[in-house]
Protein backbone atom coordinates (compact mmCIF):
# COMPACT_ATOMS: atom_id res chain seq x y z
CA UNK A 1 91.79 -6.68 -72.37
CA UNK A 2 91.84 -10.35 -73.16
CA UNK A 3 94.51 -12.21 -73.94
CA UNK A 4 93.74 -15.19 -76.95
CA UNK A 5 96.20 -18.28 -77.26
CA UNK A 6 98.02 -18.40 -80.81
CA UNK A 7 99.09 -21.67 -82.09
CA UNK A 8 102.10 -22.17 -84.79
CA UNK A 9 104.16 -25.60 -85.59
CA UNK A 10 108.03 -25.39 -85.63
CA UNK A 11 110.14 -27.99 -86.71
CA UNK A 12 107.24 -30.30 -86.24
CA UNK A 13 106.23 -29.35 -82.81
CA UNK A 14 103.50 -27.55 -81.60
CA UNK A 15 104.10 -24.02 -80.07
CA UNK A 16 101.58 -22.44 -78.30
CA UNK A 17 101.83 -18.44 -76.71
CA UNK A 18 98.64 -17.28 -74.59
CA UNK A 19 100.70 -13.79 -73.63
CA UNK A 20 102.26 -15.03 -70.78
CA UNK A 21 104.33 -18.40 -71.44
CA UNK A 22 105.12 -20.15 -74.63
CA UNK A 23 105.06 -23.82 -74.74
CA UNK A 24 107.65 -25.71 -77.38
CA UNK A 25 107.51 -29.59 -77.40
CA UNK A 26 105.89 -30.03 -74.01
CA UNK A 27 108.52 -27.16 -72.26
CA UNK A 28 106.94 -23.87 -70.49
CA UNK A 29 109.15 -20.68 -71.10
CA UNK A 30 107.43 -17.73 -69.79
CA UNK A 31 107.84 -14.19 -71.43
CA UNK A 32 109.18 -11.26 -69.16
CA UNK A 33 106.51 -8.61 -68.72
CA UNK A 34 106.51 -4.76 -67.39
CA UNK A 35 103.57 -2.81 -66.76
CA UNK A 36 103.45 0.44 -65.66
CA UNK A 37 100.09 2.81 -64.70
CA UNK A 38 99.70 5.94 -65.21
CA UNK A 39 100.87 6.88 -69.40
CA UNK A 40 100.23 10.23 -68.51
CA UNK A 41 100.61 12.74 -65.79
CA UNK A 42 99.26 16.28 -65.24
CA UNK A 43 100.81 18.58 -62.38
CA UNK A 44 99.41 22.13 -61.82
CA UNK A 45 101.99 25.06 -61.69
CA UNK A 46 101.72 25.34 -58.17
CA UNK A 47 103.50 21.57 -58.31
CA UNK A 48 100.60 19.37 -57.07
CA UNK A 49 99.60 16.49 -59.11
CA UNK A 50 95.79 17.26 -60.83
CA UNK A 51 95.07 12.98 -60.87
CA UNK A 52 97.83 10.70 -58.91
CA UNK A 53 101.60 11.36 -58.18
CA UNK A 54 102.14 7.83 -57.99
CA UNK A 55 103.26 5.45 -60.77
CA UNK A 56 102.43 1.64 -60.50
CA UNK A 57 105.44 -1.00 -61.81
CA UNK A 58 104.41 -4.29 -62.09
CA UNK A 59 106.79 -6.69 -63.03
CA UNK A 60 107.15 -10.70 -63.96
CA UNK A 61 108.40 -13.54 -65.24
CA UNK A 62 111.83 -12.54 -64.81
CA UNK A 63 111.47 -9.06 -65.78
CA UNK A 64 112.26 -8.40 -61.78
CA UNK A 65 114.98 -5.34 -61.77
CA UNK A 66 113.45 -1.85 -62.67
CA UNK A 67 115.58 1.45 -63.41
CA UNK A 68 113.71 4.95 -64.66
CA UNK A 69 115.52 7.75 -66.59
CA UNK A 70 114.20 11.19 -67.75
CA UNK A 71 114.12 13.06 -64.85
CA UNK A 72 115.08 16.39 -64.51
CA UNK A 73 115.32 19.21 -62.34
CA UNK A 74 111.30 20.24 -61.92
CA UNK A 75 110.63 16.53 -61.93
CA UNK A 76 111.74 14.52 -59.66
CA UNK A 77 110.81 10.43 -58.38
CA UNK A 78 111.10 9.38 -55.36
CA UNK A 79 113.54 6.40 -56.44
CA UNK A 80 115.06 5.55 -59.78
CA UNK A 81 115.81 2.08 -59.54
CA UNK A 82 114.27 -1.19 -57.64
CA UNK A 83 113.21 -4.49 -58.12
CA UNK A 84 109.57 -6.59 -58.20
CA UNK A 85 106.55 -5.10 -58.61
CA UNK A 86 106.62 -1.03 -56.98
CA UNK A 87 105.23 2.65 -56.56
CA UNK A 88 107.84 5.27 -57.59
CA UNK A 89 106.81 9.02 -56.23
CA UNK A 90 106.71 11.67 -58.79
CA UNK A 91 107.06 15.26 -57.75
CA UNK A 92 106.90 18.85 -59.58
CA UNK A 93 108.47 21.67 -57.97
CA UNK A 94 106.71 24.80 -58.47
CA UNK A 95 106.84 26.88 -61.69
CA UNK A 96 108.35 29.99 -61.74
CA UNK A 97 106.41 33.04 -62.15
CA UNK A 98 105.60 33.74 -65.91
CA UNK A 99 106.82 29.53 -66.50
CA UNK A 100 105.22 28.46 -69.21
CA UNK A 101 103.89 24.48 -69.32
CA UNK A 102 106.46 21.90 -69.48
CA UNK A 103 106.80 18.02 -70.04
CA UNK A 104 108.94 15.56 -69.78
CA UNK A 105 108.93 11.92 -70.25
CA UNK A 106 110.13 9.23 -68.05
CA UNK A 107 111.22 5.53 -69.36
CA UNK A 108 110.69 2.97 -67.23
CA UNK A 109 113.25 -0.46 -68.38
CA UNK A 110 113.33 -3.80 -67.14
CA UNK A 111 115.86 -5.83 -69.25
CA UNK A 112 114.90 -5.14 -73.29
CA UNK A 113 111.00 -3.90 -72.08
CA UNK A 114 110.35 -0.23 -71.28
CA UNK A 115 107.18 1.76 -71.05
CA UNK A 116 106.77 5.76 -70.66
CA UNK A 117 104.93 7.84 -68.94
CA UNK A 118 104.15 11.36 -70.13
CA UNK A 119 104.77 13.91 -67.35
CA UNK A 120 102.92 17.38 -67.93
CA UNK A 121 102.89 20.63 -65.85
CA UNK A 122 101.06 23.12 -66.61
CA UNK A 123 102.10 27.05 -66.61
CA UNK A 124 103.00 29.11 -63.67
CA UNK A 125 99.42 30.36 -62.01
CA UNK A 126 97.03 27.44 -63.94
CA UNK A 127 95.62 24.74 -61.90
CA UNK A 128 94.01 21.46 -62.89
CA UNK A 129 90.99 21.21 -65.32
């Protein structure tokens, strides 16, 4: 996606915000960012992951310290907390025979910002479509 600039006036001065920084009278202040990739995940019941078991955290502009929450017992990452840009390790164990599908979802924070990601595994015996 692209990213336009936006142009407002405050108290006389010219602001400008392109997505990344903001300018006010001739000082930069950049914005803290977190991106993460994948939204979604899909495991099959067996526990292996259908697409990626990785998750990409990309951080900047003082958005450096990372923590996740919302794992549980059949889901677990391979850490929960770090700092910079990262790839966390998701894991399923294996459903129990007659499980039915499950999800969960994880929240990744830096500071104020947090993203999810949808985790999904499917019931005991499917695989992936």
């Amino acid at each position: 996606s692209s990213v336009g600039v936006i142009y407002l006036t405050y108290n006389g001065k010219l602001l400008t915000y392109n997505g990344k920084y903001l300018v006010y009278g001739g000082q930069v202040t950049y914005i803290p960012s977190l991106e993460i990739s994948p939204e979604e995940m899909n495991f099959a019941g067996n526990g292996d992951a259908c697409e990626t078991s990785t998750i990409s955290i990309t951080v900047a502009n003082g958005a450096q310290s990372w923590i996740i929450t919302g794992n549980n017992e059949w889901c677990s990452l391979s850490k929960t907390s770090g700092s910079g840009n990262d790839t966390v390790t998701v894991m399923c164990s294996m459903q129990s025979s007659g499980g039915s599908s499950r999800n969960t979802t994880l929240a990744v924070s830096s500071g104020t910002l947090v993203e999810y990601v949808s985790v999904t595994q499917n019931a005991y015996g499917v695989g992936c479509a």
